[in-house]
PDB file of N, CA and C in Angstrom:
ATOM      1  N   UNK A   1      13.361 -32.721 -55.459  1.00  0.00           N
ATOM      2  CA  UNK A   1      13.987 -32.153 -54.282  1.00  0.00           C
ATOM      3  C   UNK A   1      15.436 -32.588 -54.196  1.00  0.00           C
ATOM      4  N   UNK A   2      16.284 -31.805 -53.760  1.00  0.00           N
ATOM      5  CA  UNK A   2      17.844 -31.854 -53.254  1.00  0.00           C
ATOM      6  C   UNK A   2      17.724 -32.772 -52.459  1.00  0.00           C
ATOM      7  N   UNK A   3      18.877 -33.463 -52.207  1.00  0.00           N
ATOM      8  CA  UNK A   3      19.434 -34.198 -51.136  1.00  0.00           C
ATOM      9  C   UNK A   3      19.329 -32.925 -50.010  1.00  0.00           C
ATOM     10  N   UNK A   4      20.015 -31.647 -50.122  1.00  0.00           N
ATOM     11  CA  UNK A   4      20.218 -30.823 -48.671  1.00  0.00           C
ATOM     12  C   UNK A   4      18.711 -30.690 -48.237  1.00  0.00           C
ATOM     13  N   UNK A   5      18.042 -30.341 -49.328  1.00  0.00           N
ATOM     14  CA  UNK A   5      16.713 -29.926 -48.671  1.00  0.00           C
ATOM     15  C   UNK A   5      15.913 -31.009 -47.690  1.00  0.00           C
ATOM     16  N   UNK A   6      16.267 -32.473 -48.514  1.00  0.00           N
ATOM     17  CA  UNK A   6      15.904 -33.671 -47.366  1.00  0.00           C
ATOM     18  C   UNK A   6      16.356 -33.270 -46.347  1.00  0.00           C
ATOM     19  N   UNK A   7      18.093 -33.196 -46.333  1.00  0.00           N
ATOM     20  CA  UNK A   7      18.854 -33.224 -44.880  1.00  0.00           C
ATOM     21  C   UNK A   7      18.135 -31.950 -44.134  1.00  0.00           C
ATOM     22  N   UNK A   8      17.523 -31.033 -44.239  1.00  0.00           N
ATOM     23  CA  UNK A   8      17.450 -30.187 -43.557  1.00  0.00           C
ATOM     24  C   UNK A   8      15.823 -30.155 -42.908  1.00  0.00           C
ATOM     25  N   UNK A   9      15.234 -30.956 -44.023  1.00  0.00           N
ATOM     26  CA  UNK A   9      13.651 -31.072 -43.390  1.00  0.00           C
ATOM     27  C   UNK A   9      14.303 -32.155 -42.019  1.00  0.00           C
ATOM     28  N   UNK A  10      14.863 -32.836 -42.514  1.00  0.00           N
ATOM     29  CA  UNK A  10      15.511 -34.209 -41.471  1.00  0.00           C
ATOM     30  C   UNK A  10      15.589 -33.281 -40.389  1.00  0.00           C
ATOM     31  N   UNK A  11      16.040 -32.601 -40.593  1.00  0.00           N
ATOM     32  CA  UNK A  11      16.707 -31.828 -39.158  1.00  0.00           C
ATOM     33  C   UNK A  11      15.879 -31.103 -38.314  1.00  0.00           C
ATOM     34  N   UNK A  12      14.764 -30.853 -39.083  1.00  0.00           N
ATOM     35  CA  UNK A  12      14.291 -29.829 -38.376  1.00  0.00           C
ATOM     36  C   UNK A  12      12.976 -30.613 -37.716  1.00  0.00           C
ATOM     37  N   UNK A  13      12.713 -31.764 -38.566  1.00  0.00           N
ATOM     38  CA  UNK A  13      11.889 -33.284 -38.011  1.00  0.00           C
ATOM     39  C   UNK A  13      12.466 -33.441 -36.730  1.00  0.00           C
ATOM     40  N   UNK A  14      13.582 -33.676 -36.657  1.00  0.00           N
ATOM     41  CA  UNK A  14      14.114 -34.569 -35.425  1.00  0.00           C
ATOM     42  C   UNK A  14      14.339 -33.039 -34.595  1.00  0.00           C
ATOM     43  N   UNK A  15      14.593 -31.733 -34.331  1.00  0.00           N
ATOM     44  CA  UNK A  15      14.402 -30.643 -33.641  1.00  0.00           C
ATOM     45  C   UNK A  15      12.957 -30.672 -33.199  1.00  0.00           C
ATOM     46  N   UNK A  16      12.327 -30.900 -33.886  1.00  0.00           N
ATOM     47  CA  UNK A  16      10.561 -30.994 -33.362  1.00  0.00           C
ATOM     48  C   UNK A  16      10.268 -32.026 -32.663  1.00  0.00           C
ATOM     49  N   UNK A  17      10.669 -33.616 -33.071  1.00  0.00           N
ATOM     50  CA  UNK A  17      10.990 -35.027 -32.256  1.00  0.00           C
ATOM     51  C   UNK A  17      11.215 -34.317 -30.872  1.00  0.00           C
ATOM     52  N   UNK A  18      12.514 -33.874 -30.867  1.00  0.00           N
ATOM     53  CA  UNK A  18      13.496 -33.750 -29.493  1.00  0.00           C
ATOM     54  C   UNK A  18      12.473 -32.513 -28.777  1.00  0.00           C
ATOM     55  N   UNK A  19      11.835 -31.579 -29.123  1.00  0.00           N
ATOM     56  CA  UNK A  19      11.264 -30.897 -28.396  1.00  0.00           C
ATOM     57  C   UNK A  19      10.012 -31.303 -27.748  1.00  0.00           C
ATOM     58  N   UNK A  20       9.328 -32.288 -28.750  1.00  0.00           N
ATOM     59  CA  UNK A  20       7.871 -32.885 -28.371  1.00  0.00           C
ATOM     60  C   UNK A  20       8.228 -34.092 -26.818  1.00  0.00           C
ATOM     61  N   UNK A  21       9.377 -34.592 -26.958  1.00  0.00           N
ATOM     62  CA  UNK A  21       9.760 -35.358 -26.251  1.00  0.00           C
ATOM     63  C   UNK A  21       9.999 -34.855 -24.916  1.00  0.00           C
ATOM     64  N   UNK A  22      10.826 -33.747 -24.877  1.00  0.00           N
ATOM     65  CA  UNK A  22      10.907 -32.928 -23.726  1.00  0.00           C
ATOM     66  C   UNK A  22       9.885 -32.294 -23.093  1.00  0.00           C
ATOM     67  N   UNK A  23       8.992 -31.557 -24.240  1.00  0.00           N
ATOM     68  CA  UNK A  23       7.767 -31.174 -23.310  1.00  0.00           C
ATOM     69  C   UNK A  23       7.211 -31.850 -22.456  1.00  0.00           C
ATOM     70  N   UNK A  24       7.175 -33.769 -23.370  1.00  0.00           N
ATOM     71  CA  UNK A  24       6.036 -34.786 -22.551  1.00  0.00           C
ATOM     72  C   UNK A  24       6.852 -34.903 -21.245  1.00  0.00           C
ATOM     73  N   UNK A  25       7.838 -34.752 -21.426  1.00  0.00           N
ATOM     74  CA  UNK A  25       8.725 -35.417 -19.920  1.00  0.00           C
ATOM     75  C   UNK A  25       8.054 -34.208 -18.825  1.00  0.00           C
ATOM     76  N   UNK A  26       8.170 -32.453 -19.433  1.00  0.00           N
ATOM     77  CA  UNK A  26       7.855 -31.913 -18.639  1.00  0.00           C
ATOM     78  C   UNK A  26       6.285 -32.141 -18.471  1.00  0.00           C
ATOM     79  N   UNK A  27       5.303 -32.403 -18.812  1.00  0.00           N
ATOM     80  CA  UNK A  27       4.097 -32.774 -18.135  1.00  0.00           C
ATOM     81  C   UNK A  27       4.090 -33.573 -17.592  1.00  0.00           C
ATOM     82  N   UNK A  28       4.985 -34.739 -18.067  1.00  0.00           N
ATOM     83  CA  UNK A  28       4.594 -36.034 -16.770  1.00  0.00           C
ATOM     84  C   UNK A  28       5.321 -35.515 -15.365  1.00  0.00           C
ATOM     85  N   UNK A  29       6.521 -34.194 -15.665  1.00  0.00           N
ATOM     86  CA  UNK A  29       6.837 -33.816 -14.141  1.00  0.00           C
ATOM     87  C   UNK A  29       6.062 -33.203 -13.686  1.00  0.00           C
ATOM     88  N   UNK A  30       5.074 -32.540 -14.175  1.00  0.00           N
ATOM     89  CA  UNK A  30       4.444 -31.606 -13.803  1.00  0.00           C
ATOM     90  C   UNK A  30       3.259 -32.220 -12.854  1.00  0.00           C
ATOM     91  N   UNK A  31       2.685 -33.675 -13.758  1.00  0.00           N
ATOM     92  CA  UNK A  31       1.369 -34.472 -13.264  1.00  0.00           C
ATOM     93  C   UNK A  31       1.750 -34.820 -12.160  1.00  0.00           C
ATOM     94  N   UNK A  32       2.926 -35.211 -12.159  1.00  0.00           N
ATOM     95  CA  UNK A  32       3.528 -35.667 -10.798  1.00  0.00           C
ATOM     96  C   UNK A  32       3.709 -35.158  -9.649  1.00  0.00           C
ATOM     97  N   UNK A  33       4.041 -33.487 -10.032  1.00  0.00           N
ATOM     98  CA  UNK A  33       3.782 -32.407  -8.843  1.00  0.00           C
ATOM     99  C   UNK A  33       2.557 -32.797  -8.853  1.00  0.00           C
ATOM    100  N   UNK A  34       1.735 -32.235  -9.538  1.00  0.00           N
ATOM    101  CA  UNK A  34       0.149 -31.822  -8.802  1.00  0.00           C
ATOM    102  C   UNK A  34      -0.438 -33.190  -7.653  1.00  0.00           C
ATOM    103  N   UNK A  35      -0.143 -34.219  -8.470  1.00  0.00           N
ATOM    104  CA  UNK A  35      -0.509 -35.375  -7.904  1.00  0.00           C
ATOM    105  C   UNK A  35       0.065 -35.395  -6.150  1.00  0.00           C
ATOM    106  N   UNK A  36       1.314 -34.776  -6.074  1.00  0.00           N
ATOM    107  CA  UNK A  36       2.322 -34.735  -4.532  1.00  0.00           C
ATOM    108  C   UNK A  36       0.991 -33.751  -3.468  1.00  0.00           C
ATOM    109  N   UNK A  37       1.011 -32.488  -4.975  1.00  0.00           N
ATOM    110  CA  UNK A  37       0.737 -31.290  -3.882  1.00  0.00           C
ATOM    111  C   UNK A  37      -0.942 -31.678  -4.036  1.00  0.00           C
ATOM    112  N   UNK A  38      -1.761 -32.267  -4.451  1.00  0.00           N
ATOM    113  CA  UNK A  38      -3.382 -32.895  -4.185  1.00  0.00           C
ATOM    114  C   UNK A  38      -2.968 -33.771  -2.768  1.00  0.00           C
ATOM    115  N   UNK A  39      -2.124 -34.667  -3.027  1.00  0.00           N
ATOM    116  CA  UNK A  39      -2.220 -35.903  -1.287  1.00  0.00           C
ATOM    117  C   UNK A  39      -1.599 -34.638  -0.261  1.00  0.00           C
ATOM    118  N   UNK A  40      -0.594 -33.520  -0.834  1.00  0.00           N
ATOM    119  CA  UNK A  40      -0.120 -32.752   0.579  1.00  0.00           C
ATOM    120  C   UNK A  40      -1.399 -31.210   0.903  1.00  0.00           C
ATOM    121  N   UNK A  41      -2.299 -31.373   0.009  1.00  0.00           N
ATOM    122  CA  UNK A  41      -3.669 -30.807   0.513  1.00  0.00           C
ATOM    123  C   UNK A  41      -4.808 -31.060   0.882  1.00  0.00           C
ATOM    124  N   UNK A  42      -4.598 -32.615   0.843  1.00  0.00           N
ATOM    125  CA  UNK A  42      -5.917 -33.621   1.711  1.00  0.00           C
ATOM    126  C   UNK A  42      -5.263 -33.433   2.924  1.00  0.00           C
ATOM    127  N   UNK A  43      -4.166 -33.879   3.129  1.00  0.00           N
ATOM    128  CA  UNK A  43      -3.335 -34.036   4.334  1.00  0.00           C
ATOM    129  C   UNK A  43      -3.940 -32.959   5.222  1.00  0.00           C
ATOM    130  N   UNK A  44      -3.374 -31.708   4.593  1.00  0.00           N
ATOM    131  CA  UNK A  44      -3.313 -30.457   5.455  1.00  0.00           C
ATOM    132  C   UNK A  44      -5.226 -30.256   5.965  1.00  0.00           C
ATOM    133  N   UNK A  45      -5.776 -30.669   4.988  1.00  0.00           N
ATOM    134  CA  UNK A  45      -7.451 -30.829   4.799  1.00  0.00           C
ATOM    135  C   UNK A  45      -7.788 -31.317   6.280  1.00  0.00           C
ATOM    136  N   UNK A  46      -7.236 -32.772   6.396  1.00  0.00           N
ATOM    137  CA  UNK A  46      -7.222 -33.568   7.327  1.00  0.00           C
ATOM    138  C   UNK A  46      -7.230 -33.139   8.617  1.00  0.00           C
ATOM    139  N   UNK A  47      -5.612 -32.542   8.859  1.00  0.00           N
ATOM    140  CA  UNK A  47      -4.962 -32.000  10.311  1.00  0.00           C
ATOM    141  C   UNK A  47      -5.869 -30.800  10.323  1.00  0.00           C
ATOM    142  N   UNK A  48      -6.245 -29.899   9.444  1.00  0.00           N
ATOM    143  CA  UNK A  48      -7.162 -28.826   9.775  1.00  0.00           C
ATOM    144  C   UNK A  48      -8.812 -29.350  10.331  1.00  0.00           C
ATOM    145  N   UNK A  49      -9.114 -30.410   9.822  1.00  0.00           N
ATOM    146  CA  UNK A  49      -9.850 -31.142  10.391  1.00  0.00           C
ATOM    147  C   UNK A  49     -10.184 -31.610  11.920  1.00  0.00           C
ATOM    148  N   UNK A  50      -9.055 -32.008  12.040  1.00  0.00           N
ATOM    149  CA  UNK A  50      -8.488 -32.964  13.504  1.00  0.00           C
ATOM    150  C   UNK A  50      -8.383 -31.222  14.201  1.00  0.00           C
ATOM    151  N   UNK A  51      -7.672 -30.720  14.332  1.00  0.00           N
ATOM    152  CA  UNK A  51      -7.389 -29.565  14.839  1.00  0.00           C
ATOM    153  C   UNK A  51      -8.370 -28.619  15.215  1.00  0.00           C
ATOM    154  N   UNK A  52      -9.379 -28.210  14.329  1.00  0.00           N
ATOM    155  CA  UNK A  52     -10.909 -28.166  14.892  1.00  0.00           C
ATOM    156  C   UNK A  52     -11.594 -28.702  15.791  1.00  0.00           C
ATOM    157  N   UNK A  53     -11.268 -30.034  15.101  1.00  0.00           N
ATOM    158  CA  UNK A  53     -12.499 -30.884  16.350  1.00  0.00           C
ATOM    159  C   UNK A  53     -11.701 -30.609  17.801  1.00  0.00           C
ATOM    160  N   UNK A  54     -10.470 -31.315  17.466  1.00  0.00           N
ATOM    161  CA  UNK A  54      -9.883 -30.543  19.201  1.00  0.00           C
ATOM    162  C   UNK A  54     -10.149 -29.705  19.526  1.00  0.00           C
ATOM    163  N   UNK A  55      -9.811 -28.081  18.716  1.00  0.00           N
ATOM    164  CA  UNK A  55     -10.228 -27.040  19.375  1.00  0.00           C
ATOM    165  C   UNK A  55     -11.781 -27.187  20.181  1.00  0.00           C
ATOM    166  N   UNK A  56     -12.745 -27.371  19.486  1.00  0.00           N
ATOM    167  CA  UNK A  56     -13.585 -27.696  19.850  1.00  0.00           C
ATOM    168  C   UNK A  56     -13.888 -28.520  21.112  1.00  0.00           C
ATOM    169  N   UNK A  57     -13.266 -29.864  21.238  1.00  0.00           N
ATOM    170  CA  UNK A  57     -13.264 -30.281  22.475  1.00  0.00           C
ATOM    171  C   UNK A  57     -12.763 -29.502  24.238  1.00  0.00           C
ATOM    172  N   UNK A  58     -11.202 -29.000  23.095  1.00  0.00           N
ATOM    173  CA  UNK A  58     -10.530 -27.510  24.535  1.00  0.00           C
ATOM    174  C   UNK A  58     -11.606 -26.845  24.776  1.00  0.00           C
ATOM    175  N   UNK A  59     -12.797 -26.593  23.820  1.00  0.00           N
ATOM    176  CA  UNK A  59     -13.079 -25.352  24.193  1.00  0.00           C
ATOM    177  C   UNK A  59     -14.216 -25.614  25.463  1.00  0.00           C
ATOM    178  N   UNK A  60     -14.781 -26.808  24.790  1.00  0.00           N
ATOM    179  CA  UNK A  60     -15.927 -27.436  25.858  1.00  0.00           C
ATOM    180  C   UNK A  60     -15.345 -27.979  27.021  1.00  0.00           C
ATOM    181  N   UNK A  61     -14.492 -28.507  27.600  1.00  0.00           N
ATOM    182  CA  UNK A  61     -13.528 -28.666  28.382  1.00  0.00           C
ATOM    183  C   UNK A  61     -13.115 -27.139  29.250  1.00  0.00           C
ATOM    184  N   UNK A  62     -12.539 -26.315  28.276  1.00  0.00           N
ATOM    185  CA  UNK A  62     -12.777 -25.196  29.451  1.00  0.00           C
ATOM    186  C   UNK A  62     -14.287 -24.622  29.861  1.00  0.00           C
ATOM    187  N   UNK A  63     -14.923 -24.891  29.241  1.00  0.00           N
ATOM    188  CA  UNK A  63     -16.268 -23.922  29.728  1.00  0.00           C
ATOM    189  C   UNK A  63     -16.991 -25.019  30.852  1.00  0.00           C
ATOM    190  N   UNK A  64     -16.722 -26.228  30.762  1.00  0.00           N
ATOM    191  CA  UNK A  64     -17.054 -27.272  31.827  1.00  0.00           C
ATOM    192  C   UNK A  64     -16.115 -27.084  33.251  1.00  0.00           C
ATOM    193  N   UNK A  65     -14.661 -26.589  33.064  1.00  0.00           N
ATOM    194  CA  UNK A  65     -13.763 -26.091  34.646  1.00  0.00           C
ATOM    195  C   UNK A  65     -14.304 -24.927  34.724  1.00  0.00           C
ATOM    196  N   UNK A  66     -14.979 -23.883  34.004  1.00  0.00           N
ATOM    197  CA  UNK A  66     -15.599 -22.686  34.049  1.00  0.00           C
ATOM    198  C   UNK A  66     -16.825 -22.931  34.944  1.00  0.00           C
ATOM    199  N   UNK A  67     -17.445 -23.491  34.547  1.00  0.00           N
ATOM    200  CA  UNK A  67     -18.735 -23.936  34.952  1.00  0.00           C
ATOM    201  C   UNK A  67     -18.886 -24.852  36.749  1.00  0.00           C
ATOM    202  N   UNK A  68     -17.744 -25.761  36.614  1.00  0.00           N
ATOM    203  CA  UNK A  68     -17.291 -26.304  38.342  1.00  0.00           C
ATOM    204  C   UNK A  68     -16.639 -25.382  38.861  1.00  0.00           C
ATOM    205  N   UNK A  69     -15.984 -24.357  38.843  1.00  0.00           N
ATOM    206  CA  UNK A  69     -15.641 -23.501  39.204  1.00  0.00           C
ATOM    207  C   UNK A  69     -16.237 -22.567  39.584  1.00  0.00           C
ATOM    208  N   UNK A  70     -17.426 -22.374  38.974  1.00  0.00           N
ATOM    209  CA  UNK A  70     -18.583 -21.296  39.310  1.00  0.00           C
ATOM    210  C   UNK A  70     -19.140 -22.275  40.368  1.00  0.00           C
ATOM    211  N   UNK A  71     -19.312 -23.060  40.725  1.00  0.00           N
ATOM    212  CA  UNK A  71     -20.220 -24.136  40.989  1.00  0.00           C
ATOM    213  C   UNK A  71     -19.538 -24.095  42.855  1.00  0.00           C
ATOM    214  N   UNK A  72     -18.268 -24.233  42.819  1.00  0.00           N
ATOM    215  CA  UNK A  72     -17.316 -24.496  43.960  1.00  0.00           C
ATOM    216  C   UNK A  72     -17.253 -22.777  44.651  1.00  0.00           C
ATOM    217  N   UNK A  73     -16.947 -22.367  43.392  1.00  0.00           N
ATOM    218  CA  UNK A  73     -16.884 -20.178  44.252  1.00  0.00           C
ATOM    219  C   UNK A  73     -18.537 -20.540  45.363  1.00  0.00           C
ATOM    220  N   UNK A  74     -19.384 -20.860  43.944  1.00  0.00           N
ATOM    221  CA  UNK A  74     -20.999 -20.324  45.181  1.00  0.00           C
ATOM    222  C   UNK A  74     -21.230 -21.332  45.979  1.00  0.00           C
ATOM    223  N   UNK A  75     -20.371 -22.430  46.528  1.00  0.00           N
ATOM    224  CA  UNK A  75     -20.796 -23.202  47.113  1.00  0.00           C
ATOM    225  C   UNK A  75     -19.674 -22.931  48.987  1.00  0.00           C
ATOM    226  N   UNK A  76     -18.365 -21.889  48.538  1.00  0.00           N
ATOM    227  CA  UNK A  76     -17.999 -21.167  49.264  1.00  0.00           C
ATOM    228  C   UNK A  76     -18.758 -20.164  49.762  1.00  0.00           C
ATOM    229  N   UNK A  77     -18.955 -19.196  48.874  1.00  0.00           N
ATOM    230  CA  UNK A  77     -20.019 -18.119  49.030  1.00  0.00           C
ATOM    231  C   UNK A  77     -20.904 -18.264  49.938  1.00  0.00           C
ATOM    232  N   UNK A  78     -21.649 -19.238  50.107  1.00  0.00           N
ATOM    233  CA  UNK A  78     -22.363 -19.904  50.430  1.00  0.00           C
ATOM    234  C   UNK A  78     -22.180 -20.308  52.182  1.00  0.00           C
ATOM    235  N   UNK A  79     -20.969 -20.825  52.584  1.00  0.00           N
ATOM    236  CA  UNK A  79     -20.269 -21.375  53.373  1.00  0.00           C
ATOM    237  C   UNK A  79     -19.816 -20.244  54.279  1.00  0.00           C
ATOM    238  N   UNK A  80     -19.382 -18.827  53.643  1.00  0.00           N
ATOM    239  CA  UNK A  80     -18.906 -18.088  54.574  1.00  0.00           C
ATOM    240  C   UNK A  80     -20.482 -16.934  54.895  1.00  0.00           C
ATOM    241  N   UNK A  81     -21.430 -17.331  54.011  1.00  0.00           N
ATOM    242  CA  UNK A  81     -22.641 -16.394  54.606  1.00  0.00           C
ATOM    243  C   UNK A  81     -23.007 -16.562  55.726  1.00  0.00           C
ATOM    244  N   UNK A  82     -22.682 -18.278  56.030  1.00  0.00           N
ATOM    245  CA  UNK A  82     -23.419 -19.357  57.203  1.00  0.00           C
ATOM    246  C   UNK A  82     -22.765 -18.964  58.455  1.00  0.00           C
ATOM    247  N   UNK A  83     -21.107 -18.589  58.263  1.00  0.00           N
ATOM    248  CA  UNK A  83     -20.471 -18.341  58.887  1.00  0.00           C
ATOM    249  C   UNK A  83     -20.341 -17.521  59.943  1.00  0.00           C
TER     250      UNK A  83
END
């Protein structure tokens, strides 16, 4: 083999080096997203969580002033029949 033909496998070695290198960088950016956007979809997991159960509590909460409210009308109702 030539000396050029070395120099040029050389070259095209270290073009493959420099690309393998870059890819890894881009997966470790990449692992690193997913890893952000997995904790910023527990998160959201979470508050959708919490946010339910509240709703849930509003909701029983209104149907309980619903319910004293019905309770107070017929206890008027009531008051002006006597009347």
């Amino acid at each position: 083999m030539s000396f050029d033909v070395l120099e040029k496998l050389e070259k095209k070695i270290q073009v493959a080096v420099d690309a393998i290198d870059l890819l890894q960088m881009e997966v470790e950016e990449l692992k690193e997203q997913n890893a952000k956007l997995d904790e910023e979809k527990q998160q959201l997991a979470q508050n959708q969580t919490q946010l339910e159960q509240e709703n849930q509590q509003l909701k029983q909460q209104h149907e309980a002033w619903q319910d004293r409210l019905r309770v107070l009308l017929g206890k008027i109702d009531q008051v002006e029949e006597n009347v």
